[in-house]
N, C-alpha and C. Protein backbone atom coordinates (compact mmCIF):
# COMPACT_ATOMS: atom_id res chain seq x y z
N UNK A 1 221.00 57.31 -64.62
CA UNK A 1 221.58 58.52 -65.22
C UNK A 1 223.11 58.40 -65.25
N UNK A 2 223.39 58.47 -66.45
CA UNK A 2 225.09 58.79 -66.62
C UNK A 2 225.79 59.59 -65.16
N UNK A 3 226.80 59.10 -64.94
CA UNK A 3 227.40 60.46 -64.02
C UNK A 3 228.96 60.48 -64.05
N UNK A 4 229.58 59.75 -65.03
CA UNK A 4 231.23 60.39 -65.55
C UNK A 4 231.12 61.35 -66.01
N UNK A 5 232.09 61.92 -66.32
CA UNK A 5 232.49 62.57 -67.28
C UNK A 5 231.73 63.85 -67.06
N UNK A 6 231.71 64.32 -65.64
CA UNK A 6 231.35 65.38 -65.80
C UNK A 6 232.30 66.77 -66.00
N UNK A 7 231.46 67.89 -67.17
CA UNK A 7 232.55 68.77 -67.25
C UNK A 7 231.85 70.20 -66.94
N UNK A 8 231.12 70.32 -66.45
CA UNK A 8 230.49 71.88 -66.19
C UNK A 8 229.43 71.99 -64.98
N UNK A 9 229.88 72.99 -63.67
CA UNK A 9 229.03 72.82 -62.92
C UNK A 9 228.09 74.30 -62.59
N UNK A 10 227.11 73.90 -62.76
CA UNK A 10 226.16 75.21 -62.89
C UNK A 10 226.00 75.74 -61.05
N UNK A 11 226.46 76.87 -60.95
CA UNK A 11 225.67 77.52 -59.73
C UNK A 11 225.47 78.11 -59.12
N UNK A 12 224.01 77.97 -58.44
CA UNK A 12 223.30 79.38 -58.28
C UNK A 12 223.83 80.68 -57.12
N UNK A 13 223.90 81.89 -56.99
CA UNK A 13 224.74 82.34 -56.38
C UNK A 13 223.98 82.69 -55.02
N UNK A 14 222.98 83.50 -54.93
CA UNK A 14 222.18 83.95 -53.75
C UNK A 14 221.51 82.48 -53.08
N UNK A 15 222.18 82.14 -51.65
CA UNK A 15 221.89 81.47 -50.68
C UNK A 15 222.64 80.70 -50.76
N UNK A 16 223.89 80.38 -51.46
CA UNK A 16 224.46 79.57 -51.08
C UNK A 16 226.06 79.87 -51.09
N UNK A 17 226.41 81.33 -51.99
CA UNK A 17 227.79 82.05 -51.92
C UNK A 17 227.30 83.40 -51.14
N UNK A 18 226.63 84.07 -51.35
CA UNK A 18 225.78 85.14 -51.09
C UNK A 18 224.88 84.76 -50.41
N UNK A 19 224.41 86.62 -49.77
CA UNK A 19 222.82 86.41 -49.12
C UNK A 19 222.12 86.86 -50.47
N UNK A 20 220.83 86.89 -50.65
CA UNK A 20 220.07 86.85 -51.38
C UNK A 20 220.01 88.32 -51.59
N UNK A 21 220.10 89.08 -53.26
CA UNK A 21 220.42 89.98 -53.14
C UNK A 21 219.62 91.06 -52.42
N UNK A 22 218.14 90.49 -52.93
CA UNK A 22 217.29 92.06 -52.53
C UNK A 22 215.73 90.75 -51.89
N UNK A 23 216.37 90.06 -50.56
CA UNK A 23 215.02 89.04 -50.03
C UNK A 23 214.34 90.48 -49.53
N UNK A 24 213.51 89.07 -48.80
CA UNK A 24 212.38 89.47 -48.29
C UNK A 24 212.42 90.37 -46.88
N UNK A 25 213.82 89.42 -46.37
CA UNK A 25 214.24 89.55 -45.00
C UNK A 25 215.09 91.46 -45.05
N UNK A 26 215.63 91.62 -46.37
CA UNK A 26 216.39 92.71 -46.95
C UNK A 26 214.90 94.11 -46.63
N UNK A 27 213.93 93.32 -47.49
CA UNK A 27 212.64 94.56 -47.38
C UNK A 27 211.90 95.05 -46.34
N UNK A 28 211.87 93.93 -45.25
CA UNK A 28 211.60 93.99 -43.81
C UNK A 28 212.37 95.25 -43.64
N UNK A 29 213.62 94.71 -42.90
CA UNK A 29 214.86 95.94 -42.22
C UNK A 29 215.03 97.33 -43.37
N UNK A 30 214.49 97.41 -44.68
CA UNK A 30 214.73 98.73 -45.63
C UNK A 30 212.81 99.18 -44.69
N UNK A 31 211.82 98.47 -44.46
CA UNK A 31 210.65 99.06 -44.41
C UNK A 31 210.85 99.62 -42.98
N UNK A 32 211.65 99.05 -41.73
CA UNK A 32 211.42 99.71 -40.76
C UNK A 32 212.46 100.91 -40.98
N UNK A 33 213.83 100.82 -41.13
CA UNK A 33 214.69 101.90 -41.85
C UNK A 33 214.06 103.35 -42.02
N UNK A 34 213.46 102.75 -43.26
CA UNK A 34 212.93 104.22 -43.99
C UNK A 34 211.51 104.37 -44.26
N UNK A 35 210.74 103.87 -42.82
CA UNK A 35 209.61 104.37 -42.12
C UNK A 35 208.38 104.00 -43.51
N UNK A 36 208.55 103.17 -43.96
CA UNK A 36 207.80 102.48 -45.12
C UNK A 36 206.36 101.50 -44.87
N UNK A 37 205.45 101.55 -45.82
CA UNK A 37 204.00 100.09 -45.33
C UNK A 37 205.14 99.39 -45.97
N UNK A 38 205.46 97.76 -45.05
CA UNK A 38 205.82 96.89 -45.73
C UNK A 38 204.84 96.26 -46.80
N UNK A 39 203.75 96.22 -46.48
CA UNK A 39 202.85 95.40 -47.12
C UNK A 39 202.67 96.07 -48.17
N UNK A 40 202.44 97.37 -48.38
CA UNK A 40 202.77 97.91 -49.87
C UNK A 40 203.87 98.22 -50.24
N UNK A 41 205.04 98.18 -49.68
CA UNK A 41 206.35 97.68 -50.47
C UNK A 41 206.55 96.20 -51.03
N UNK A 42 206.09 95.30 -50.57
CA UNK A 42 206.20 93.80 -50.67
C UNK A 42 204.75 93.41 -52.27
N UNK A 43 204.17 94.02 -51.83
CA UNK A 43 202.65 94.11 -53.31
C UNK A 43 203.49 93.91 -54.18
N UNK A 44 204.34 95.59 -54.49
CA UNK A 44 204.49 96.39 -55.30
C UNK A 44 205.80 95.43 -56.25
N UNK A 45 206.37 95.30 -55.05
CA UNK A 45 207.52 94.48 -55.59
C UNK A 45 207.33 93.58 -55.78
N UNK A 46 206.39 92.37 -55.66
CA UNK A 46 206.37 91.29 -55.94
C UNK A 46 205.47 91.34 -57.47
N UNK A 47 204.86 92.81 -57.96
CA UNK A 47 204.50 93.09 -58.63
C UNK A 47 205.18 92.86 -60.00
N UNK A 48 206.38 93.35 -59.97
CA UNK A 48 207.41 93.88 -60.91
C UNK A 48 208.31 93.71 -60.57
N UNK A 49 209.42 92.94 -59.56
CA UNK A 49 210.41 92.38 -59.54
C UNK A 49 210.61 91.51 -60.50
N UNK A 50 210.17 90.29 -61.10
CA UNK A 50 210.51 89.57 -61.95
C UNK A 50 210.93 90.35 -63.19
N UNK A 51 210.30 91.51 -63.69
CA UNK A 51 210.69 92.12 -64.92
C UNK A 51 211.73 92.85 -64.63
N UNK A 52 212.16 93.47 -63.23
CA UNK A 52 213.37 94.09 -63.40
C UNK A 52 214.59 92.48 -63.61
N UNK A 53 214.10 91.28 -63.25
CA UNK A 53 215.22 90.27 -63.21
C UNK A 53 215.52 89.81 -64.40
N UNK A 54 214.41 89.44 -65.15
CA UNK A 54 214.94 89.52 -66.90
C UNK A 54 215.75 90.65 -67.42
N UNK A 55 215.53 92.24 -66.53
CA UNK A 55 216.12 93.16 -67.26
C UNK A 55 215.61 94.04 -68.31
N UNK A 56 214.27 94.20 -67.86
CA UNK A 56 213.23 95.10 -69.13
C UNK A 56 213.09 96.59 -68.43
N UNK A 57 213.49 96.38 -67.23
CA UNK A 57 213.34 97.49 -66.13
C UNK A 57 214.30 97.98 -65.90
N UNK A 58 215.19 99.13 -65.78
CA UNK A 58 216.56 99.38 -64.23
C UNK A 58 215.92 99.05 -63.34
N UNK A 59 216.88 99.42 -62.27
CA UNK A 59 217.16 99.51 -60.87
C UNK A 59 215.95 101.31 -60.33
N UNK A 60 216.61 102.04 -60.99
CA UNK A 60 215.55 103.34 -60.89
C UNK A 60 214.24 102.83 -61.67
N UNK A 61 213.79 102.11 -62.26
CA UNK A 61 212.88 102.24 -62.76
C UNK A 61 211.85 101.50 -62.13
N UNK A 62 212.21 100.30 -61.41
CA UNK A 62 211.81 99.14 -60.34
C UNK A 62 211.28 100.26 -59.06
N UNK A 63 212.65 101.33 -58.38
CA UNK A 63 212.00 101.89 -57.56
C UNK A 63 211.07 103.45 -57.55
N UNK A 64 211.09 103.34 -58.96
CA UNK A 64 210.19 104.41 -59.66
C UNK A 64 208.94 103.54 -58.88
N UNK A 65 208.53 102.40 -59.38
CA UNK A 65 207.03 102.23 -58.82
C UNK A 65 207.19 101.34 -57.30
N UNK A 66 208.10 101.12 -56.81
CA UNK A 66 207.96 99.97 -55.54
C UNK A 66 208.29 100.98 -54.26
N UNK A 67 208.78 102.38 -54.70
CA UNK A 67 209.48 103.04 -53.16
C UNK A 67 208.91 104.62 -53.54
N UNK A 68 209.38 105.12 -54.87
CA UNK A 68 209.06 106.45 -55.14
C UNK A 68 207.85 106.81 -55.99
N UNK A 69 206.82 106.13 -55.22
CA UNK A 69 205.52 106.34 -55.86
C UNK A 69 204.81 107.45 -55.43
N UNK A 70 205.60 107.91 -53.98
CA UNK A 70 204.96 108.88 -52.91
C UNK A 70 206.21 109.40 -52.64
N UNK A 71 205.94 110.84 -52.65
CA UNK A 71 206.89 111.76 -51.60
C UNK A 71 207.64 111.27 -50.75
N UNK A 72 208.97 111.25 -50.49
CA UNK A 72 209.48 110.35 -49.53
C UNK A 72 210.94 111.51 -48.90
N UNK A 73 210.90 111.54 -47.56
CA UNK A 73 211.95 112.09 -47.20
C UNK A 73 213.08 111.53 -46.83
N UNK A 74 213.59 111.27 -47.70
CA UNK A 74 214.90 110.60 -48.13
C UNK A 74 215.35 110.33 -49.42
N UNK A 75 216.79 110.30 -49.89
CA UNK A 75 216.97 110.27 -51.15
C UNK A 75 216.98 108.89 -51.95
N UNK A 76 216.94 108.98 -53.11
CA UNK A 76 216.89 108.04 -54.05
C UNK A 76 218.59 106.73 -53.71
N UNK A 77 219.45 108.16 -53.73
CA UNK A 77 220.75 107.11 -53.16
C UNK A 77 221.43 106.47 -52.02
N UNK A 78 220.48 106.87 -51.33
CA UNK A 78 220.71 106.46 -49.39
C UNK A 78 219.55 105.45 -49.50
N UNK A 79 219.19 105.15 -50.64
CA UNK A 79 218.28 103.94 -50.49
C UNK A 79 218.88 102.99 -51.34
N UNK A 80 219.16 103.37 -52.46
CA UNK A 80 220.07 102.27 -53.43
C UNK A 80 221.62 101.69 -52.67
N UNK A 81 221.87 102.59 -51.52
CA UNK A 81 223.00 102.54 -50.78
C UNK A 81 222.93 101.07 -50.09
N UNK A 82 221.79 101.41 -49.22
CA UNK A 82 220.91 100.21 -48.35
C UNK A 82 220.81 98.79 -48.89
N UNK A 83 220.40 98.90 -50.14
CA UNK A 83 220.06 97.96 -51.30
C UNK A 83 220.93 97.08 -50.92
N UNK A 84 222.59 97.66 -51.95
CA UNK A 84 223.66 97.20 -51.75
C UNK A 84 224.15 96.53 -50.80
N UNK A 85 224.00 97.17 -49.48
CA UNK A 85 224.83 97.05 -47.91
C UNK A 85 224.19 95.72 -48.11
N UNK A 86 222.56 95.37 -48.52
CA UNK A 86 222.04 94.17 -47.42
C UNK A 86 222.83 92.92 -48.48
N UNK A 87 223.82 92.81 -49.40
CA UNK A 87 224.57 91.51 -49.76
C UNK A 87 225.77 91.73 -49.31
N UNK A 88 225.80 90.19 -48.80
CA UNK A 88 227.12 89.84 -47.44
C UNK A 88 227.55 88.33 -48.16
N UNK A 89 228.35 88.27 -47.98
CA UNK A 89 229.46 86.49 -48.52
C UNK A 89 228.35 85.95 -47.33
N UNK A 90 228.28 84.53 -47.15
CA UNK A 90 227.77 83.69 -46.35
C UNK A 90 229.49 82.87 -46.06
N UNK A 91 229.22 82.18 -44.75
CA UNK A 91 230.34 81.90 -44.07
C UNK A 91 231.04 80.58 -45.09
N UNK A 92 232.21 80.60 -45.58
CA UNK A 92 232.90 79.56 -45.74
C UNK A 92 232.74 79.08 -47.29
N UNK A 93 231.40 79.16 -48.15
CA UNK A 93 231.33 78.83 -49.61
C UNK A 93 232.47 79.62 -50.42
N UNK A 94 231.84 80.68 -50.35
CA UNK A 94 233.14 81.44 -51.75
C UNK A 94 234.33 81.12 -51.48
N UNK A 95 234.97 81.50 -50.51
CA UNK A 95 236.13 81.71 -50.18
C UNK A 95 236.84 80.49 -50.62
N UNK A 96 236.02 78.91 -50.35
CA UNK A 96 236.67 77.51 -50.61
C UNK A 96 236.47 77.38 -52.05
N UNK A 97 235.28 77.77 -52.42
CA UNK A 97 235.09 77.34 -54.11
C UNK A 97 236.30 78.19 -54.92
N UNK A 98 236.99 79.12 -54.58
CA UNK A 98 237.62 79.81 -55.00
C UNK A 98 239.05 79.40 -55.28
N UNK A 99 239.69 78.86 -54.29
CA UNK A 99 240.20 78.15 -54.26
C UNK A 99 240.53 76.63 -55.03
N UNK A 100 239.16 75.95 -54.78
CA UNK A 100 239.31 74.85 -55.45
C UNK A 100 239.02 74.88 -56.79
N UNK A 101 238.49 75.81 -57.17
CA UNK A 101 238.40 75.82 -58.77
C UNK A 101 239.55 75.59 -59.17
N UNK A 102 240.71 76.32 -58.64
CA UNK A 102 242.32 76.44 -59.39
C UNK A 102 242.53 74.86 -60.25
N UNK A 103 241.91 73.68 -58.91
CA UNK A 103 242.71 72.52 -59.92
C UNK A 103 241.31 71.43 -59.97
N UNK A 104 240.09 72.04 -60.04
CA UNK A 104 239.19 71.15 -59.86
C UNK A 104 239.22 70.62 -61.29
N UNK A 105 239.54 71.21 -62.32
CA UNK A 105 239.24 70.13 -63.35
C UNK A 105 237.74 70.50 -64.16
N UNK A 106 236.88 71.35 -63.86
CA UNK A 106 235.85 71.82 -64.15
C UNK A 106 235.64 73.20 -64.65
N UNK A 107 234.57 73.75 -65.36
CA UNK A 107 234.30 74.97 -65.57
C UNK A 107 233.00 74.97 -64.78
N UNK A 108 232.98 75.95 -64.33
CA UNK A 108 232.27 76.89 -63.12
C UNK A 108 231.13 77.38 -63.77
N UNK A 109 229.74 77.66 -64.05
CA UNK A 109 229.50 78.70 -64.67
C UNK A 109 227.80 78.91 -63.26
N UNK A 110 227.74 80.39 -63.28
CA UNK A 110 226.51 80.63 -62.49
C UNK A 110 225.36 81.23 -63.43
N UNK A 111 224.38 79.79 -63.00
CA UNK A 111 222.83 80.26 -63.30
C UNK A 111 222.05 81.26 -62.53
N UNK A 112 221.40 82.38 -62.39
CA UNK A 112 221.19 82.92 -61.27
C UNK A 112 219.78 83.83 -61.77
N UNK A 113 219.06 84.08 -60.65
CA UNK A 113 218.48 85.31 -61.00
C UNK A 113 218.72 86.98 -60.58
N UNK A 114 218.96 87.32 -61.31
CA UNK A 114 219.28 88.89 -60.73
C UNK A 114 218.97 90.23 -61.67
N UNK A 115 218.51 91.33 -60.94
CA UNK A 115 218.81 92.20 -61.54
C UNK A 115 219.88 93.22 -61.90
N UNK A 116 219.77 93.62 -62.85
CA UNK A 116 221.60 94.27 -63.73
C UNK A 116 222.57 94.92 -62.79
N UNK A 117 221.55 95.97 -62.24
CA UNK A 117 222.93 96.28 -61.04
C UNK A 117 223.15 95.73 -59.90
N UNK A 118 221.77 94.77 -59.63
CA UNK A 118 222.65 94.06 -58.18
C UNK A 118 223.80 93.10 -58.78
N UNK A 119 223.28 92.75 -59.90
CA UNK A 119 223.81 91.35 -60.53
C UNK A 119 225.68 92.18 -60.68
N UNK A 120 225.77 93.42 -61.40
CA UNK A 120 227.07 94.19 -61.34
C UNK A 120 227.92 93.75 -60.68
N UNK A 121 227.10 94.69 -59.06
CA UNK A 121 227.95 95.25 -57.88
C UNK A 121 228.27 94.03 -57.46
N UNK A 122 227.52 93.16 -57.29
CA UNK A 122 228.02 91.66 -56.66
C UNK A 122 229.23 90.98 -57.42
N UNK A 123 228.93 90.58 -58.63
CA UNK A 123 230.20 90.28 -58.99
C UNK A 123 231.11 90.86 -58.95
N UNK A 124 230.99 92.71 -58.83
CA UNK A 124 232.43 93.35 -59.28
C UNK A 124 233.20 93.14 -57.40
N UNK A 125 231.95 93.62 -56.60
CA UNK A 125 231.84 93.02 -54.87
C UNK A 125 232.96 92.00 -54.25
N UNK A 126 232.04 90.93 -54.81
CA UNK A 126 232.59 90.01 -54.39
C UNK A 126 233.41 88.79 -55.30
N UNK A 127 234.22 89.58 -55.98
CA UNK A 127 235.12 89.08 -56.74
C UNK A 127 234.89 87.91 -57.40
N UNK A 128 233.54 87.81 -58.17
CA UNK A 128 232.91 86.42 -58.46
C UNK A 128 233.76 85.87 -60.08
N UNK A 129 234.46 86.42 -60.53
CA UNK A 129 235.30 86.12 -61.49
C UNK A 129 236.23 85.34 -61.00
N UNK A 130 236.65 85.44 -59.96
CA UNK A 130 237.42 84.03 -59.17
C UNK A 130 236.83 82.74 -59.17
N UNK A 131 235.39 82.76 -58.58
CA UNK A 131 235.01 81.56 -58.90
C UNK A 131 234.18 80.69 -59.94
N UNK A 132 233.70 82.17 -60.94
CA UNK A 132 232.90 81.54 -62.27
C UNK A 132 234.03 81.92 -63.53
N UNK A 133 233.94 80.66 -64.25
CA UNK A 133 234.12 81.35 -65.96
C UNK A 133 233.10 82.03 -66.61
N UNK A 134 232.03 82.20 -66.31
CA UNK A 134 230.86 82.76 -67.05
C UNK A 134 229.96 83.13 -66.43
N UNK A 135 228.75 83.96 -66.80
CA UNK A 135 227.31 84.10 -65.89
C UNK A 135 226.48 84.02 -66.99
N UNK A 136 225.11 83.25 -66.78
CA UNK A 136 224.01 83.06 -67.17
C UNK A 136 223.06 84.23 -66.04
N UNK A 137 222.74 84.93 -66.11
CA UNK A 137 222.16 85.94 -65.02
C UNK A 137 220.83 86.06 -66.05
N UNK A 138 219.68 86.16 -65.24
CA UNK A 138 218.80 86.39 -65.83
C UNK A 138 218.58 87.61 -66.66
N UNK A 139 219.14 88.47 -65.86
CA UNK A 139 219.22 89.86 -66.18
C UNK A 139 219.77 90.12 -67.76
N UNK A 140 220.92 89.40 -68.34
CA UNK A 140 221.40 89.76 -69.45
C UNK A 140 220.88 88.49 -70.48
N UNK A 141 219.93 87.60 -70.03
CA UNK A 141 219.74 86.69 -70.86
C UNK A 141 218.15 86.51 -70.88
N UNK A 142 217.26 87.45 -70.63
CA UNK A 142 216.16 87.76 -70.64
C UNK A 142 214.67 86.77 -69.77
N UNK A 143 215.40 85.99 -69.48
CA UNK A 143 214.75 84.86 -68.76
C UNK A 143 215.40 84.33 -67.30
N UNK A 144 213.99 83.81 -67.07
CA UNK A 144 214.44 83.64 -65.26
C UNK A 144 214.17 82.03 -65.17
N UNK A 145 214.91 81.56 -63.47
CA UNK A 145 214.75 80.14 -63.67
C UNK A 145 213.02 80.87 -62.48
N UNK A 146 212.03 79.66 -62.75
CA UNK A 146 212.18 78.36 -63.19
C UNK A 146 212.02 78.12 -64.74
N UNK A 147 212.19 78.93 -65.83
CA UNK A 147 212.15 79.04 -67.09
C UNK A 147 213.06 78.00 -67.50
N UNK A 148 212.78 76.58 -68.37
CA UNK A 148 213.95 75.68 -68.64
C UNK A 148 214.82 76.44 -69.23
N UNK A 149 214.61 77.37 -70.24
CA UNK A 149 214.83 77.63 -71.26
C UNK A 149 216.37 78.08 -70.52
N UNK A 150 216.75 78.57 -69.11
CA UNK A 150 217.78 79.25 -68.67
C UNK A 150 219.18 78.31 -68.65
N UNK A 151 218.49 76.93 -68.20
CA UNK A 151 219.49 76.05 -68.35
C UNK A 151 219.59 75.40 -69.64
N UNK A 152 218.85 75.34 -70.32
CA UNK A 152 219.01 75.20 -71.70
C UNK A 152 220.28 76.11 -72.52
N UNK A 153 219.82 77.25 -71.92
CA UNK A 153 220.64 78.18 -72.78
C UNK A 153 222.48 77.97 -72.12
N UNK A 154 221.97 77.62 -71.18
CA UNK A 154 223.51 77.58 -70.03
C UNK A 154 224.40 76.67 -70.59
N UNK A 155 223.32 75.46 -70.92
CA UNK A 155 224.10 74.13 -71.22
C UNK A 155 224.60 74.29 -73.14
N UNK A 156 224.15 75.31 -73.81
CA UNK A 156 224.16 75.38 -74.75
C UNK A 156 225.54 76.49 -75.50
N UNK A 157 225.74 77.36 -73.86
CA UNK A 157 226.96 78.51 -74.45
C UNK A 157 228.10 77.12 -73.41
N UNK A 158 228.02 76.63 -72.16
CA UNK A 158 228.88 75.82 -72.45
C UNK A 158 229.27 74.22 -73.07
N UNK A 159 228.20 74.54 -74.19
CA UNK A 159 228.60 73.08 -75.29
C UNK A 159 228.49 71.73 -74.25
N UNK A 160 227.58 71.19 -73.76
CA UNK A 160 227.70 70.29 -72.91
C UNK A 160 226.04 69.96 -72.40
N UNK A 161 225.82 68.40 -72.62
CA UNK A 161 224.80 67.50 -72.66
C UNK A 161 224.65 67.57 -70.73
N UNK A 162 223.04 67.35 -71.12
CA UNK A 162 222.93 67.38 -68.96
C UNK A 162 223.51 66.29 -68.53
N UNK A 163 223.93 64.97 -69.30
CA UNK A 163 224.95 64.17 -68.14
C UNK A 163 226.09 64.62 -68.12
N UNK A 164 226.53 66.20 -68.67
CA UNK A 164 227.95 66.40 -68.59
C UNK A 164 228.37 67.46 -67.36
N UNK A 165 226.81 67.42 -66.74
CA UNK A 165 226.30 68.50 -66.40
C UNK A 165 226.05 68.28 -64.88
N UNK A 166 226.29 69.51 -63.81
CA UNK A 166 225.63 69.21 -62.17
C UNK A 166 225.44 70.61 -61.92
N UNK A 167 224.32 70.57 -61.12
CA UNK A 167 223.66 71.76 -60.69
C UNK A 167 223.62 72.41 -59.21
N UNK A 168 223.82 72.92 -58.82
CA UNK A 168 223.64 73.29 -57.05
C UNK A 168 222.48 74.37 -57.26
N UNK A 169 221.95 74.24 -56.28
CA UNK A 169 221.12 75.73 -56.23
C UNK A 169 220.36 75.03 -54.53
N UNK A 170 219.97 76.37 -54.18
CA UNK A 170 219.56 76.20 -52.44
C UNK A 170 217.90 75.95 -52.39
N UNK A 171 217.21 76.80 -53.61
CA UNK A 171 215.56 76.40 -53.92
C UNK A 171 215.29 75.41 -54.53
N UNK A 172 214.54 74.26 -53.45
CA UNK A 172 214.07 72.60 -54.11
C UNK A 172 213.68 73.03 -55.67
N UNK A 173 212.51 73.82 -55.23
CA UNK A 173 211.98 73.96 -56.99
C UNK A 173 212.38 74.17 -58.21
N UNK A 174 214.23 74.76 -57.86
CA UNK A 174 214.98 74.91 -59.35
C UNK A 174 215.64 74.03 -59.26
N UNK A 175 215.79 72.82 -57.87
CA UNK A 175 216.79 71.88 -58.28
C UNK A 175 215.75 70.76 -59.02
N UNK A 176 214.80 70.78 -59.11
CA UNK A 176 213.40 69.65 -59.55
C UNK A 176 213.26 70.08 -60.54
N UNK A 177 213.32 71.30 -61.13
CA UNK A 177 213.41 71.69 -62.95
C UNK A 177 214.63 71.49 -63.65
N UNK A 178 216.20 71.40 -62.66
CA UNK A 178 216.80 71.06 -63.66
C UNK A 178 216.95 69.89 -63.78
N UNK A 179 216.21 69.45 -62.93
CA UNK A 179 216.54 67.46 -62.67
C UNK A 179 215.86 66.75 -64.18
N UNK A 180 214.86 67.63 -64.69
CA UNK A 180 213.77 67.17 -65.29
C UNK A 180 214.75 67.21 -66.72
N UNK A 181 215.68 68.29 -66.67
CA UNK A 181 216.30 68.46 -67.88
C UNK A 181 217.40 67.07 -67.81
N UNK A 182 217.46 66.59 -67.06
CA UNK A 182 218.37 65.27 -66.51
C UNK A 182 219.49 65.85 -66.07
N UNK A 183 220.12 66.77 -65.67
CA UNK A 183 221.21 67.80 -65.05
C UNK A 183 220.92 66.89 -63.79
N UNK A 184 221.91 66.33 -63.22
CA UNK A 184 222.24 65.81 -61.73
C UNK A 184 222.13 67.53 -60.89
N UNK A 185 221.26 67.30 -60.03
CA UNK A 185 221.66 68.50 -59.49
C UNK A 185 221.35 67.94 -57.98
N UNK A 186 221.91 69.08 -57.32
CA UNK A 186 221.54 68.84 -55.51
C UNK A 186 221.34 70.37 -54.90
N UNK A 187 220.46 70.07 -53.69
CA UNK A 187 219.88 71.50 -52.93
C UNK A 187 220.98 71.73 -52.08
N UNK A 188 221.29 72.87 -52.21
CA UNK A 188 222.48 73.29 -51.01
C UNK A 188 221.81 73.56 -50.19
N UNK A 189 222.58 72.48 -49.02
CA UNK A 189 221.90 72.81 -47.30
C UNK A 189 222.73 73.29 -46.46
N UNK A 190 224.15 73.32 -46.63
CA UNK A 190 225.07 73.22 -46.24
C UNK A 190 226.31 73.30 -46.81
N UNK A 191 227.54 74.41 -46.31
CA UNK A 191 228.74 74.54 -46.69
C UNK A 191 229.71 72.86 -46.99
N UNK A 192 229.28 72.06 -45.68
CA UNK A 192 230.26 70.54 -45.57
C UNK A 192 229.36 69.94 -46.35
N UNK A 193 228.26 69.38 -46.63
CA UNK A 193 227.59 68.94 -47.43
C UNK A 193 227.95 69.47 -48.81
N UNK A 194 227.76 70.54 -49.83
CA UNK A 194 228.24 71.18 -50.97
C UNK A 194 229.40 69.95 -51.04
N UNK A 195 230.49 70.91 -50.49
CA UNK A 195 231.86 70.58 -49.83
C UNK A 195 231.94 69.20 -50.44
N UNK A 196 231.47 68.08 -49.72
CA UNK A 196 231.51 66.77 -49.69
C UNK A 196 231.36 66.24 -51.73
N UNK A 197 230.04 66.82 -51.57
CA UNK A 197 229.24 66.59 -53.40
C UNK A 197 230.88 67.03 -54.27
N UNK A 198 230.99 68.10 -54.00
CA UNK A 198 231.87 68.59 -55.12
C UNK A 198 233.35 67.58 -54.78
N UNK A 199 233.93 67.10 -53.74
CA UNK A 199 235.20 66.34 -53.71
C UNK A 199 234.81 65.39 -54.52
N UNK A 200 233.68 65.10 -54.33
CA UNK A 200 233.51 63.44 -54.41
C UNK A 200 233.09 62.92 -56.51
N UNK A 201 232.73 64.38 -56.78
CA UNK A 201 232.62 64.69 -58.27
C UNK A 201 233.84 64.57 -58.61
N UNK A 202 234.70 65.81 -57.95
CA UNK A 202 236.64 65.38 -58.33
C UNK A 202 236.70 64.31 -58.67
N UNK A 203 236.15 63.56 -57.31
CA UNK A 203 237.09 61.79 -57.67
C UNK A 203 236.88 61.30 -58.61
N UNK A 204 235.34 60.60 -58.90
CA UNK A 204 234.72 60.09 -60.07
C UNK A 204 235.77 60.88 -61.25
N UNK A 205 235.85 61.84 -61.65
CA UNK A 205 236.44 62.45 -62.53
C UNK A 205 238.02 61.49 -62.82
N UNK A 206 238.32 61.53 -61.78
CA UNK A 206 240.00 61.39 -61.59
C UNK A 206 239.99 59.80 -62.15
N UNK A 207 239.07 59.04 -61.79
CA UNK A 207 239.25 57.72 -61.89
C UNK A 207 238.98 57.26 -63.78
């Protein structure tokens, strides 16, 4: 596989800049919280989460059927509150990619899955315009990975062939679909690891 000349690096945001906006680990601590069956919060949502991530759904409309299906004593916004609280920066990614974008020589762009308002608050959050030129979010582009069609479309608004192309993402299974598209990609395991991949792309570049 080609690997000069690379000019666009795709990547994914939850687990490897971010915590994941709305896991699993998020529905646990919201089910003991606000006195909830996890197991029929977890159904429900695993029901119809994907359609709120393309974006056919809101945010109220997701917890129209996953939270406010039943009488609940508590409000609609001390729960969307919760939502929010559970995305946190993870130690050390953003803050460096942010930085090094200034002279990396690359355009940035994030593939991701999300829904519209987590997908919002996070970027408006955590100042993700610092480190992307663009978002591919599932949410505004109607499709989710592992759908090729996401990096297709990615590689297609930034004009650029998959050997022009590198991928990060933290789930094996989306780094093995974009591999297939021939996109060099690698699983983020690690801040110094990332770290390492991306200097070492610089160089090749430089030479």
């Amino acid at each position: 596989m080609e690997t000069a000349n690379v000019k666009i690096l795709f990547f994914d945001v939850g687990g490897i800049l971010l915590s994941n906006g709305w896991g699993h680990e998020a529905r646990e601590e919201a089910a003991k919280r606000f006195n909830l069956d996890y197991a029929e919060v977890n159904a429900l949502h695993n029901f119809i989460f994907n359609v709120y991530e393309i974006g056919s759904i809101t945010l109220d409309e997701y917890l129209d059927t996953v939270i406010f299906n039943h009488p609940r004593d508590f409000v609609r916004e001390d729960f969307k509150d919760f939502i929010y609280s559970t995305s946190y920066e993870l130690p050390d990614m953003l803050a460096w990619l942010k930085e090094w974008k200034k002279d990396c020589g690359f355009r940035i762009i994030s593939v991701n899955n999300e829904g519209k308002e987590l997908n919002d608050y996070r970027v408006r959050k955590f100042k993700l315009h610092d480190a992307f030129d663009a978002f591919v979010s599932s949410c505004e582009v109607k499709m989710r990975k592992p759908d090729p069609g996401i990096w297709q479309l990615a590689m297609g608004i930034a004009q650029a062939s998959p050997q022009q192309c590198v991928y990060f993402d933290d789930r094996m299974m989306f780094v093995t679909t974009a591999q297939k598209l021939g996109i060099r990609s690698f699983q983020h395991t690690s801040f110094e690891t990332t770290k390492k991949i991306l200097e070492d792309l610089k160089k090749e570049n430089l030479k």
